[in-house]
C-alpha atoms as a PDB file:
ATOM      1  CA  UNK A   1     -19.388   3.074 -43.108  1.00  0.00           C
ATOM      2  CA  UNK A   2     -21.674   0.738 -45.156  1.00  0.00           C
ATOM      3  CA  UNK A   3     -18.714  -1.416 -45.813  1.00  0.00           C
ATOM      4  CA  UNK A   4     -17.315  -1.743 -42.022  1.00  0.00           C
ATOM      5  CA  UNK A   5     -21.468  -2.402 -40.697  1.00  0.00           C
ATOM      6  CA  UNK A   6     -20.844  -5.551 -43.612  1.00  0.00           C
ATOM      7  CA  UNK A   7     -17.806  -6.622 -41.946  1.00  0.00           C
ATOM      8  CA  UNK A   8     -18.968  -6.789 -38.710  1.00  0.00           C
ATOM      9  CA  UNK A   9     -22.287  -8.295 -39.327  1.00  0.00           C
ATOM     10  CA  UNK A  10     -20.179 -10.922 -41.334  1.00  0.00           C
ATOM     11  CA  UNK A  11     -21.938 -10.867 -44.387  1.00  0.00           C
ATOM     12  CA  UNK A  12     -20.321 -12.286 -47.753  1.00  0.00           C
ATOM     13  CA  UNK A  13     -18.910  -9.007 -49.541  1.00  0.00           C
ATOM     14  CA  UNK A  14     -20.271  -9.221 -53.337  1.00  0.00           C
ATOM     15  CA  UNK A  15     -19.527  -6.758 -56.114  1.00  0.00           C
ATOM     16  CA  UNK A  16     -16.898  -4.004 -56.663  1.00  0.00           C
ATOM     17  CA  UNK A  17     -15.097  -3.246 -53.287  1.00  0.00           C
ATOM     18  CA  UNK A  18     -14.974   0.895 -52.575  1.00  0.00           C
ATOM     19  CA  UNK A  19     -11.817   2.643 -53.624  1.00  0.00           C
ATOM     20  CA  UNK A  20     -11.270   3.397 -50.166  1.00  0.00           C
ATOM     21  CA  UNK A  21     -10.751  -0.068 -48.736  1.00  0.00           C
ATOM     22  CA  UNK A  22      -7.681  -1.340 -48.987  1.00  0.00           C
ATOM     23  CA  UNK A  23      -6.425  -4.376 -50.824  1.00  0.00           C
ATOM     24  CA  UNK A  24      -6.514  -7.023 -48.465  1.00  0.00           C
ATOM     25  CA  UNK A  25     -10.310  -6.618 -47.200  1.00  0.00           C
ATOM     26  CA  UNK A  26     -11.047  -5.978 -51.168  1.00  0.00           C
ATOM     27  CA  UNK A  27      -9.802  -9.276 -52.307  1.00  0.00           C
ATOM     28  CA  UNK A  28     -13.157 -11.052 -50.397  1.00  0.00           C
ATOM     29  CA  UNK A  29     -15.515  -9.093 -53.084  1.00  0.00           C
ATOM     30  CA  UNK A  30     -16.416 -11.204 -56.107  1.00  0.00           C
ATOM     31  CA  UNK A  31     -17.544  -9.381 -58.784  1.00  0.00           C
ATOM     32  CA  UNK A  32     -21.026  -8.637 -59.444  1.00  0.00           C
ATOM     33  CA  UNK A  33     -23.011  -7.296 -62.959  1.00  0.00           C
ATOM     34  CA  UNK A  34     -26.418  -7.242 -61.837  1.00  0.00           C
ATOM     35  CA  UNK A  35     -27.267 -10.427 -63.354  1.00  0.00           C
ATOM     36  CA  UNK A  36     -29.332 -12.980 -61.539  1.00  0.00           C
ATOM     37  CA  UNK A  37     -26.468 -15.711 -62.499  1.00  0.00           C
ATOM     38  CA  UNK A  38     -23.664 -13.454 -60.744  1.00  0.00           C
ATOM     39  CA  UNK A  39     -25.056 -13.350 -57.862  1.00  0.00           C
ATOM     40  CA  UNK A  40     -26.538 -17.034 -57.613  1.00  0.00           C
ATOM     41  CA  UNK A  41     -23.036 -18.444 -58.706  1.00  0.00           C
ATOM     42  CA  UNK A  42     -21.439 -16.878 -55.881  1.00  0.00           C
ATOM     43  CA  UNK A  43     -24.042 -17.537 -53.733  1.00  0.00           C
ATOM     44  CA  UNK A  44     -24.094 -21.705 -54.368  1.00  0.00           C
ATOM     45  CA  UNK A  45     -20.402 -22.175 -53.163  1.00  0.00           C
ATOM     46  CA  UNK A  46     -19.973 -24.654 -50.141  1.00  0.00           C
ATOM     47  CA  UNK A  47     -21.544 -22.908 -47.013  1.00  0.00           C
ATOM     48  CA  UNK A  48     -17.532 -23.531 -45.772  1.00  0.00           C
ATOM     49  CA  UNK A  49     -16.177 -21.084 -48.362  1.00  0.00           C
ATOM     50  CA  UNK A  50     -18.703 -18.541 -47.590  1.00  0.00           C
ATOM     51  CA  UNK A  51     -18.223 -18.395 -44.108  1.00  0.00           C
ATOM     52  CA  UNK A  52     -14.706 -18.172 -45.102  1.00  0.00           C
ATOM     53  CA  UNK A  53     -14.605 -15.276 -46.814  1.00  0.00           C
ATOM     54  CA  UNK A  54     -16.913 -13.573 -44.526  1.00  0.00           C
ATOM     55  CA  UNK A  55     -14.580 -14.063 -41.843  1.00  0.00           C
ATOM     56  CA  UNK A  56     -11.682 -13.185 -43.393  1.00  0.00           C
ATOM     57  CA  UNK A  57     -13.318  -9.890 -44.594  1.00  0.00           C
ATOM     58  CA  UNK A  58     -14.216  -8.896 -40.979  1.00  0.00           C
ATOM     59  CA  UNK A  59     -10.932  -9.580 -40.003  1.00  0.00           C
ATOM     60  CA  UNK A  60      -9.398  -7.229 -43.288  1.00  0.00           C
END
């Protein structure tokens, strides 16, 4: 449920995807380690390519 209430808020999916989504909505995760870096490295892409993959993850 956690995962759908993501989608439709359109938030930026980071870290590992749930087993239970399917491929195409899993390929808008990038992968997180609990490092600081991770996160801020995915975080500092152009706004564009955020909004991007937020979209395209609510529409998965």
């Amino acid at each position: 449920m956690k995962y759908v209430e993501c989608a439709y808020a359109g938030c930026v999916p980071v870290g590992v995807p749930a087993g239970s989504l399917d491929a195409v909505a899993g390929r808008y995760f990038r992968p997180y380690g609990g490092h600081g870096l991770d996160l801020l490295k995915d975080l500092c892409q152009p706004l564009r390519e955020l909004e991007e993959r937020a979209a395209g993850y609510r529409a998965a």
